[in-house]
PDB file of N, CA and C in Angstrom:
ATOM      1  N   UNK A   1     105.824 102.630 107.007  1.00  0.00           N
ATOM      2  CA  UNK A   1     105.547 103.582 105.960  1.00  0.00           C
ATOM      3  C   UNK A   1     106.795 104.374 105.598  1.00  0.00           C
ATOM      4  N   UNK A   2     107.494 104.978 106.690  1.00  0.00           N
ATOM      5  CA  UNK A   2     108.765 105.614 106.091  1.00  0.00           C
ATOM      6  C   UNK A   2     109.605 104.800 105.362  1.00  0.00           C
ATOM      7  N   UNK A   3     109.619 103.650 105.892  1.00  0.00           N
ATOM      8  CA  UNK A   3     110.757 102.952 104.938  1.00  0.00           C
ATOM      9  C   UNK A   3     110.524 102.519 103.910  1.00  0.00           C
ATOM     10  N   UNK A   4     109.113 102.480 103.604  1.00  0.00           N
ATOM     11  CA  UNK A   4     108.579 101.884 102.095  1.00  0.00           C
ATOM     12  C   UNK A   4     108.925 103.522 101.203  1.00  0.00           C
ATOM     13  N   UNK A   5     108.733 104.715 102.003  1.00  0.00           N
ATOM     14  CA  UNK A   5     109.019 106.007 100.911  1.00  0.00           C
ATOM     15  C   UNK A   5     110.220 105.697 100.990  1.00  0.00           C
ATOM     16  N   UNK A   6     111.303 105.572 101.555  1.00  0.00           N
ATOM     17  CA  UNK A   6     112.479 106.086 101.738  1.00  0.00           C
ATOM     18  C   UNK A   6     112.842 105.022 100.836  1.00  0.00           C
ATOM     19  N   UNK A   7     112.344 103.308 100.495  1.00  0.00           N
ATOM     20  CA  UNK A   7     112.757 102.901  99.690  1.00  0.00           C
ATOM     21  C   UNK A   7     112.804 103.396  98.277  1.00  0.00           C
ATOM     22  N   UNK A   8     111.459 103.845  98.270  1.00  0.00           N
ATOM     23  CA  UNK A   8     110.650 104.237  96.551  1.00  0.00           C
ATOM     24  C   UNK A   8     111.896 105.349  96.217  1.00  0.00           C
ATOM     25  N   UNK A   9     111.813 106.258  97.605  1.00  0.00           N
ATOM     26  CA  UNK A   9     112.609 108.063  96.779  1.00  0.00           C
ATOM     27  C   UNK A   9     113.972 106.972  96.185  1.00  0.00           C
ATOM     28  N   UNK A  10     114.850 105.937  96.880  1.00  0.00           N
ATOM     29  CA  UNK A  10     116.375 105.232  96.837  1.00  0.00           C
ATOM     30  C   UNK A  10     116.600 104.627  95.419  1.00  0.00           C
ATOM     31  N   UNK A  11     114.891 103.838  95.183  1.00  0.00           N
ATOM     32  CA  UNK A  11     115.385 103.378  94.178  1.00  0.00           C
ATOM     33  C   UNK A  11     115.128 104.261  92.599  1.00  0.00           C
ATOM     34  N   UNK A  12     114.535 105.301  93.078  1.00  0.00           N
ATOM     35  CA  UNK A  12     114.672 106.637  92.138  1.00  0.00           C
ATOM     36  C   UNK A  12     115.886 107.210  92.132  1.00  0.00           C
ATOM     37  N   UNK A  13     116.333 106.879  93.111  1.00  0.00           N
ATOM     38  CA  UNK A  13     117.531 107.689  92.917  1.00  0.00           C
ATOM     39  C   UNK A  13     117.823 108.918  93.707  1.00  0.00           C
ATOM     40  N   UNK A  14     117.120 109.026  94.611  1.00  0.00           N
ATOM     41  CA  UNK A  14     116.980 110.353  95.557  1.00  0.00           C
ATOM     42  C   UNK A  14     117.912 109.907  96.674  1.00  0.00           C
ATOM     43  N   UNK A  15     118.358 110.999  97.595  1.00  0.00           N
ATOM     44  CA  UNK A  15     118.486 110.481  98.779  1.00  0.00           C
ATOM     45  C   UNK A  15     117.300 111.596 100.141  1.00  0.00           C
ATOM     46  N   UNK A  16     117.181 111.049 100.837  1.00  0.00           N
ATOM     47  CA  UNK A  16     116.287 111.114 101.821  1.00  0.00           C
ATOM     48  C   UNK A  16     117.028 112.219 103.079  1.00  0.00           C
ATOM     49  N   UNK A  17     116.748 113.291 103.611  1.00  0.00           N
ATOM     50  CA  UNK A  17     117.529 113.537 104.309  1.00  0.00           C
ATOM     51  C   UNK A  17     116.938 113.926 106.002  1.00  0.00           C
ATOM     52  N   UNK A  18     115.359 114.003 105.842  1.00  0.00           N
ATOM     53  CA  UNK A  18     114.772 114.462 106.883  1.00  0.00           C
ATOM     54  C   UNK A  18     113.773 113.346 106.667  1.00  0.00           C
ATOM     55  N   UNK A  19     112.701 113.503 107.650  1.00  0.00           N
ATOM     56  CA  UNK A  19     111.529 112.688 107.814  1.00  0.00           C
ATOM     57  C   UNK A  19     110.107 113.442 107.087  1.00  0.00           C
ATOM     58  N   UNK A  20     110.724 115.015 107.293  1.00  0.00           N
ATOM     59  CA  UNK A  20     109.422 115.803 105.990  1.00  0.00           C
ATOM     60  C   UNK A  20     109.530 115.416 104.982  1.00  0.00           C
ATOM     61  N   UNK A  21     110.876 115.126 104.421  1.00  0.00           N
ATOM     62  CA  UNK A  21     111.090 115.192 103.067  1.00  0.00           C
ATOM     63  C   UNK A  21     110.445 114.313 102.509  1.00  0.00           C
ATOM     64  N   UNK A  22     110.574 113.033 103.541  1.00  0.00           N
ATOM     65  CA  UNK A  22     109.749 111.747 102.912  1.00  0.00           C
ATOM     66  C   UNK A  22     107.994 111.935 102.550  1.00  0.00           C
ATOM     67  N   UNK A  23     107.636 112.694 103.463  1.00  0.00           N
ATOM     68  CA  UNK A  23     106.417 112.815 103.658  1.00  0.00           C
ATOM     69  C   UNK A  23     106.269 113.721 102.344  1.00  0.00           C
ATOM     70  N   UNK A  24     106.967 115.128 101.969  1.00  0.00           N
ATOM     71  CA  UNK A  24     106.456 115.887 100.856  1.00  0.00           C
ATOM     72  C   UNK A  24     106.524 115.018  99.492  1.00  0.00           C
ATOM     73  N   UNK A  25     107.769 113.793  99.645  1.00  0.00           N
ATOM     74  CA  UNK A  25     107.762 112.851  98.392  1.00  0.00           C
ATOM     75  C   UNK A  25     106.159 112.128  98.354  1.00  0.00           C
ATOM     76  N   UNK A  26     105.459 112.176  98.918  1.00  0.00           N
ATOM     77  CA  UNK A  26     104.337 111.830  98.288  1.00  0.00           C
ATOM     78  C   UNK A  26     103.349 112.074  97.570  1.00  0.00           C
ATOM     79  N   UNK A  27     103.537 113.174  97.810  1.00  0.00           N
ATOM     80  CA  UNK A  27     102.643 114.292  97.090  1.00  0.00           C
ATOM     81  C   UNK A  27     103.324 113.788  95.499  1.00  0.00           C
ATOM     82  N   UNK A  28     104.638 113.437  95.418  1.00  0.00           N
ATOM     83  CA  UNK A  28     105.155 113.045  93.584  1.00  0.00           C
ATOM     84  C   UNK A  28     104.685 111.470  93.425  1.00  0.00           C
ATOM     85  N   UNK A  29     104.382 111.326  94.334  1.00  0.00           N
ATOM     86  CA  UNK A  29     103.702 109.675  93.876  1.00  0.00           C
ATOM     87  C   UNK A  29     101.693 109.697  93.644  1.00  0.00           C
ATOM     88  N   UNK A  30     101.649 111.059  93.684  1.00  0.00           N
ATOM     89  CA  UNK A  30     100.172 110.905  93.461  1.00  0.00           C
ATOM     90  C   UNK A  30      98.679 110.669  94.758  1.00  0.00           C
ATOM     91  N   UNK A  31     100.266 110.671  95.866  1.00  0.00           N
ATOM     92  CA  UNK A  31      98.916 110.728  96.732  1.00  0.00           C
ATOM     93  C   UNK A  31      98.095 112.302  96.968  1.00  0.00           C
ATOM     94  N   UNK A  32      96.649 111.696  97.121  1.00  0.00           N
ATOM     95  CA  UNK A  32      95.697 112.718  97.464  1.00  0.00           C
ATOM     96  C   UNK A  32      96.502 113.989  98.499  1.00  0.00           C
ATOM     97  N   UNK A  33      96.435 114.895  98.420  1.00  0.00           N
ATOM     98  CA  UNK A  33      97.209 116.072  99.647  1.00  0.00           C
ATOM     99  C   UNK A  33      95.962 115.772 100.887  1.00  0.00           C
ATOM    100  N   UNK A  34      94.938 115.474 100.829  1.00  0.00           N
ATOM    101  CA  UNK A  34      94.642 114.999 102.205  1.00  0.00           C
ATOM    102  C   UNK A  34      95.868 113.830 102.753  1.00  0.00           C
ATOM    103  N   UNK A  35      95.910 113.016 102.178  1.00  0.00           N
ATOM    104  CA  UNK A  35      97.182 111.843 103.006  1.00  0.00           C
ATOM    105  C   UNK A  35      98.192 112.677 102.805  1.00  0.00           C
ATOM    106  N   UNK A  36      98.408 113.185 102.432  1.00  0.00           N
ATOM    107  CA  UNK A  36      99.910 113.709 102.706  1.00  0.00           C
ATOM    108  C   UNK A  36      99.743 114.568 103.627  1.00  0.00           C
ATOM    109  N   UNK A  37      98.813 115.014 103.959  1.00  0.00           N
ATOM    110  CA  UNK A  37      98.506 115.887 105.123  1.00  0.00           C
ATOM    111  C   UNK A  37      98.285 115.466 106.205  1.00  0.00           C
ATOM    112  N   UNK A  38      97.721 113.816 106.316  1.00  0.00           N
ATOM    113  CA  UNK A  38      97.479 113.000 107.309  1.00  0.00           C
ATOM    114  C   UNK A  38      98.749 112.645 107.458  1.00  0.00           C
ATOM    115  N   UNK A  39      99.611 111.609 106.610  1.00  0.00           N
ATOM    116  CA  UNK A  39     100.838 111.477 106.956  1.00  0.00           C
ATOM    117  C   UNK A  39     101.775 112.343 107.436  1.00  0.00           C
ATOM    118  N   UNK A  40     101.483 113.801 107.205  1.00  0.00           N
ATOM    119  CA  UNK A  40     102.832 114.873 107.905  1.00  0.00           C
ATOM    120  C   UNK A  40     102.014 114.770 109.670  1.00  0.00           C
ATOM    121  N   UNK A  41     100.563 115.246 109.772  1.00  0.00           N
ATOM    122  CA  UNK A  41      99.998 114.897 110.926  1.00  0.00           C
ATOM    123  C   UNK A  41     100.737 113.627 112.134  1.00  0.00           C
ATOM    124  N   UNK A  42     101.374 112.370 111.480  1.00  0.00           N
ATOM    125  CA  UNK A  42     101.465 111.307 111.719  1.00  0.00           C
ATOM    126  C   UNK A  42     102.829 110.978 112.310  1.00  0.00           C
ATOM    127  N   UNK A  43     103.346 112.057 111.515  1.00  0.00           N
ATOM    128  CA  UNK A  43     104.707 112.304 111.663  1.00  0.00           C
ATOM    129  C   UNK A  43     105.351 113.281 112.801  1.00  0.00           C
ATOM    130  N   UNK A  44     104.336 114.350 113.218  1.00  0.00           N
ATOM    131  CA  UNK A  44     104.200 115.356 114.038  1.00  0.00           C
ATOM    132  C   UNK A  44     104.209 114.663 115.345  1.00  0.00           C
ATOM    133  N   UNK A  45     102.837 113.719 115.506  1.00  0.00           N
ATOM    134  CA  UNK A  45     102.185 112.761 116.831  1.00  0.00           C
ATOM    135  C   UNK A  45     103.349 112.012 117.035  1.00  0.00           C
ATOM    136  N   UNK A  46     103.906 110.737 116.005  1.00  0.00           N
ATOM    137  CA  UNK A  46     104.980 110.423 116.235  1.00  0.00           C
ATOM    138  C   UNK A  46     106.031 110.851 117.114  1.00  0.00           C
ATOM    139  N   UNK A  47     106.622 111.765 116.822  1.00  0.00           N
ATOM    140  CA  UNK A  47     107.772 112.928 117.608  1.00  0.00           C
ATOM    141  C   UNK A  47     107.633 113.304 118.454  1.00  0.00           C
ATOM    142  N   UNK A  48     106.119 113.787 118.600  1.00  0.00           N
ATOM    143  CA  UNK A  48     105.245 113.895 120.229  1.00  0.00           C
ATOM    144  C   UNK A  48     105.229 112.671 121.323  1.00  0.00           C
ATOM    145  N   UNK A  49     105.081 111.825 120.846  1.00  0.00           N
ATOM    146  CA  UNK A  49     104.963 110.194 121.274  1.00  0.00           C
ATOM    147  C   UNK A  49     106.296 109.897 122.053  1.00  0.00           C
ATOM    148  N   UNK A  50     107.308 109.671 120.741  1.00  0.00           N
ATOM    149  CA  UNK A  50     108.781 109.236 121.037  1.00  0.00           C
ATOM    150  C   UNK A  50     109.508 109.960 122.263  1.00  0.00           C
ATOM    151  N   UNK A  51     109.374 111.366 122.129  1.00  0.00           N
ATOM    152  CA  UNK A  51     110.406 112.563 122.746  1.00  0.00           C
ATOM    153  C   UNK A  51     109.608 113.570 123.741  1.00  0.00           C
ATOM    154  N   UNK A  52     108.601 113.263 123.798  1.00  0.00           N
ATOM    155  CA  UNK A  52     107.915 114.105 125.161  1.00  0.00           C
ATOM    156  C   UNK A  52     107.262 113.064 125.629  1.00  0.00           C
ATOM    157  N   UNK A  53     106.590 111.949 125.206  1.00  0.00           N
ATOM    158  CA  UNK A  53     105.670 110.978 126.337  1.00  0.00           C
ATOM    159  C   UNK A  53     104.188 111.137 126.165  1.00  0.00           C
ATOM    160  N   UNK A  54     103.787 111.918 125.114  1.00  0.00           N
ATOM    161  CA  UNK A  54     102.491 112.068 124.698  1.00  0.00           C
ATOM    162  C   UNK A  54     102.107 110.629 124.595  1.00  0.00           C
ATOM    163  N   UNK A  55     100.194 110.631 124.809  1.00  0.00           N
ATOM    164  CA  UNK A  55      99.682 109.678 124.306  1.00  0.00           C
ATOM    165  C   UNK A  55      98.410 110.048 123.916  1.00  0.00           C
ATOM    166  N   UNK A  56      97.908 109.078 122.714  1.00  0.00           N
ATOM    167  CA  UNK A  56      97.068 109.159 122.513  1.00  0.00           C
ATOM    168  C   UNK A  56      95.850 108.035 122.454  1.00  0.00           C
ATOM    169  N   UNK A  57      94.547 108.135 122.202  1.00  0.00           N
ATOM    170  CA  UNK A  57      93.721 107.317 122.676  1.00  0.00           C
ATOM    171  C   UNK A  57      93.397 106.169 121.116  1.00  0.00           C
ATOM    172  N   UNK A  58      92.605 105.570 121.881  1.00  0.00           N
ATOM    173  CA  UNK A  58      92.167 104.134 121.111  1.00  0.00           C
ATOM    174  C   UNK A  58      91.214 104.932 119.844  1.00  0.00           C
ATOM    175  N   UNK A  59      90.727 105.625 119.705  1.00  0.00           N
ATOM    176  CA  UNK A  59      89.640 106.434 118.791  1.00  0.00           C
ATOM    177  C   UNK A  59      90.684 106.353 117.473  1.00  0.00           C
ATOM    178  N   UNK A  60      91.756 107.408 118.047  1.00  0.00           N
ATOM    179  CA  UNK A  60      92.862 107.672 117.152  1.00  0.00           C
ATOM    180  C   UNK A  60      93.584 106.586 116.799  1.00  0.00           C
ATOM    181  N   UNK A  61      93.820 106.062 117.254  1.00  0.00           N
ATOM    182  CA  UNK A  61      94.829 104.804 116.586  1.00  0.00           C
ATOM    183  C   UNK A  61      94.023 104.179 115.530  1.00  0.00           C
ATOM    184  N   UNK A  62      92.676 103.502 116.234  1.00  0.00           N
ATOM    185  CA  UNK A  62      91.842 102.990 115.020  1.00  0.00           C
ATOM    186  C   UNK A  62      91.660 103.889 113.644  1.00  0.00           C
ATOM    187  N   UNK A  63      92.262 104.870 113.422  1.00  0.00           N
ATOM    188  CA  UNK A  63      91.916 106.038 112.698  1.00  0.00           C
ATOM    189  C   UNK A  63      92.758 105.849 111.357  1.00  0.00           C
ATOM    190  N   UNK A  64      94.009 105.795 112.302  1.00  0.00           N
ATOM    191  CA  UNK A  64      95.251 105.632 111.945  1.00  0.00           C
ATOM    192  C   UNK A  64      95.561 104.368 111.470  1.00  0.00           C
ATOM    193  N   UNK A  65      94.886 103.579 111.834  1.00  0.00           N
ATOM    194  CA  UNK A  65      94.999 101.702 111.111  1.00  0.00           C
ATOM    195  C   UNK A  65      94.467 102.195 110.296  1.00  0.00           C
ATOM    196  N   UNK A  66      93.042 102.337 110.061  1.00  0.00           N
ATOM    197  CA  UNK A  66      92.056 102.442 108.669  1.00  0.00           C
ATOM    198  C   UNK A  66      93.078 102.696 107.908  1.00  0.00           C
ATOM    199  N   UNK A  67      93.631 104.084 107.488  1.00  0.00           N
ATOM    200  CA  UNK A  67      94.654 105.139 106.626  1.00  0.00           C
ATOM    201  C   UNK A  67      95.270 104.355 106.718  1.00  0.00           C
ATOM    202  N   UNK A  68      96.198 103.740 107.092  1.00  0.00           N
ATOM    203  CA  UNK A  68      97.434 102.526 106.926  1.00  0.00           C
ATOM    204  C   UNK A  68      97.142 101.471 106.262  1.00  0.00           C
ATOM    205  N   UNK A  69      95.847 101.234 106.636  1.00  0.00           N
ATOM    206  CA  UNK A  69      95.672  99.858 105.419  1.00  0.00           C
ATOM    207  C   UNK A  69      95.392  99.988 104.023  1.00  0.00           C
ATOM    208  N   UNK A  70      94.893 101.560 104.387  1.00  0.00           N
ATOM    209  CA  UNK A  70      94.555 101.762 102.619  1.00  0.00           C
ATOM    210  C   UNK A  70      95.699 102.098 101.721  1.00  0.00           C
ATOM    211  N   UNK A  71      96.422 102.999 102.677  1.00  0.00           N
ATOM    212  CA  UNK A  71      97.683 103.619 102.140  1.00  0.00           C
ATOM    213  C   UNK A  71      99.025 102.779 101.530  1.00  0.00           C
ATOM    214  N   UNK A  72      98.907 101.733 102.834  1.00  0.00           N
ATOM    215  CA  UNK A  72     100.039 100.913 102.780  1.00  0.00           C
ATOM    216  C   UNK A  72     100.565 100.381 101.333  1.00  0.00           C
ATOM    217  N   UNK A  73      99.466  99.259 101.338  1.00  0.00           N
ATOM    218  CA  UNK A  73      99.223  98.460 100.125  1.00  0.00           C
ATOM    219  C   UNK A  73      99.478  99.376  98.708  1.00  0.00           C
ATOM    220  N   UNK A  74      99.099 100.606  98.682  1.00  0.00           N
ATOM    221  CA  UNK A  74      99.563 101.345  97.322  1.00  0.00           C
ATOM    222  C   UNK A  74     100.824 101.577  97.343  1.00  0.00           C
ATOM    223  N   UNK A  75     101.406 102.149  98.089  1.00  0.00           N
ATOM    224  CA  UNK A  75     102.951 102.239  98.471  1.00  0.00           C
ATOM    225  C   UNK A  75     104.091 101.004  98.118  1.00  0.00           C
ATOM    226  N   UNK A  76     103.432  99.771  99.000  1.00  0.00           N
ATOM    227  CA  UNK A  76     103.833  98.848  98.726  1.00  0.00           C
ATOM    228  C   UNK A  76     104.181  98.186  97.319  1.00  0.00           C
ATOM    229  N   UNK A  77     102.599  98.162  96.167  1.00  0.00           N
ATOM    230  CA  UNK A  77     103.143  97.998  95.366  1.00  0.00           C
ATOM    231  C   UNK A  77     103.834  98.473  94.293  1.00  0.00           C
ATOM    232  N   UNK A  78     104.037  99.967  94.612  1.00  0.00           N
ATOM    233  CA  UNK A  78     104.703 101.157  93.912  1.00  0.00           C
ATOM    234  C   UNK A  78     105.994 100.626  93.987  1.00  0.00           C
ATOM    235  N   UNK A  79     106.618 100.110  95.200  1.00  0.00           N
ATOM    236  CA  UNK A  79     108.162  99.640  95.215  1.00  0.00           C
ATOM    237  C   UNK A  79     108.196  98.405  94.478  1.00  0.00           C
ATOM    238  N   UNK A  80     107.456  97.511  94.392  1.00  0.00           N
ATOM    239  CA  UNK A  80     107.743  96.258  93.996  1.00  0.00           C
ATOM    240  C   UNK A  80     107.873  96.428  92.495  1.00  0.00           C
ATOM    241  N   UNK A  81     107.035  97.296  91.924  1.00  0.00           N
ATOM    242  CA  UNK A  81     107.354  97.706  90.241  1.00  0.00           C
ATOM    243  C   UNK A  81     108.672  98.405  90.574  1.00  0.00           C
ATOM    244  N   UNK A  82     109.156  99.279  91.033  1.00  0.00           N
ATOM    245  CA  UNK A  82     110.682  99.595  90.829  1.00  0.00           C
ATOM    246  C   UNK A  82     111.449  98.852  91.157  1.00  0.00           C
ATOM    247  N   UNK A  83     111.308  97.695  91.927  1.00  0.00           N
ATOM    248  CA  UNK A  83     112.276  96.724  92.396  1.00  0.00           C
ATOM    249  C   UNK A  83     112.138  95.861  91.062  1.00  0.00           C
ATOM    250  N   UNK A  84     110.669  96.058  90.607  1.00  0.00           N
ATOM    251  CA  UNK A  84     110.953  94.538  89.338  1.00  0.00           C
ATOM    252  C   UNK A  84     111.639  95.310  87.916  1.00  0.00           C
ATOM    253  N   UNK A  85     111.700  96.449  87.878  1.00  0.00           N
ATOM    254  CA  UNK A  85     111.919  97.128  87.077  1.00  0.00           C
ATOM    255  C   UNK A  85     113.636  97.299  87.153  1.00  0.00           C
ATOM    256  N   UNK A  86     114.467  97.782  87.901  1.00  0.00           N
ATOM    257  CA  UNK A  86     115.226  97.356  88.504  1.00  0.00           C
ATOM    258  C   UNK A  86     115.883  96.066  88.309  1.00  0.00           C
ATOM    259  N   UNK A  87     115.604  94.685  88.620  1.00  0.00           N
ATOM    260  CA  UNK A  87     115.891  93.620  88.269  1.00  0.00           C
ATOM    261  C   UNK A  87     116.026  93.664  86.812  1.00  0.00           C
ATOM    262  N   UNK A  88     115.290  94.079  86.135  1.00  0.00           N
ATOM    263  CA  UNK A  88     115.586  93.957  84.370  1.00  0.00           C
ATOM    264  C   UNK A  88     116.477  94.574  83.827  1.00  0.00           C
ATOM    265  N   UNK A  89     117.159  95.380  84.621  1.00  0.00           N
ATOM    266  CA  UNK A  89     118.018  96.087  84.286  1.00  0.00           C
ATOM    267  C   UNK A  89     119.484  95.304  83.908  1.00  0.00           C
TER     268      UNK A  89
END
């Protein structure tokens, strides 16, 4: 997921400088502020995960797939129109 924003903000023309930033760029692509609220959530656990050793359970992860599959796929094809858009250039 970060790297699909971090692509979208690049090929806008942004540059990326934190891991919030990516996350508040969604809110300009139209996602609902619940996901963007889930995704900053995601981003929080993450950091918890990586750098202290937190874990979390099977409930949550399945939680976290659902939201990923829905999310993904819009994201996804948000870049592929700027990439094809892009190419015509």
């Amino acid at each position: 997921m970060r790297g699909l924003i971090e692509a979208h903000m690049r090929l806008k023309g942004l540059k990326c400088y934190s891991h919030q930033s990516k996350i508040s760029y969604t809110s300009k692509l139209n996602f609902p502020r619940s996901q963007v609220l889930f995704l900053d959530e995601l981003r929080k656990i993450r950091n918890k995960i990586k750098y202290e050793g937190v874990d979390n359970n099977l409930q949550y992860a399945e939680t976290v797939e659902n939201f990923m599959d829905n999310i993904y796929f819009k994201l996804l094809q948000e870049v592929r129109k700027l990439l094809a858009e892009h190419k015509k250039v």
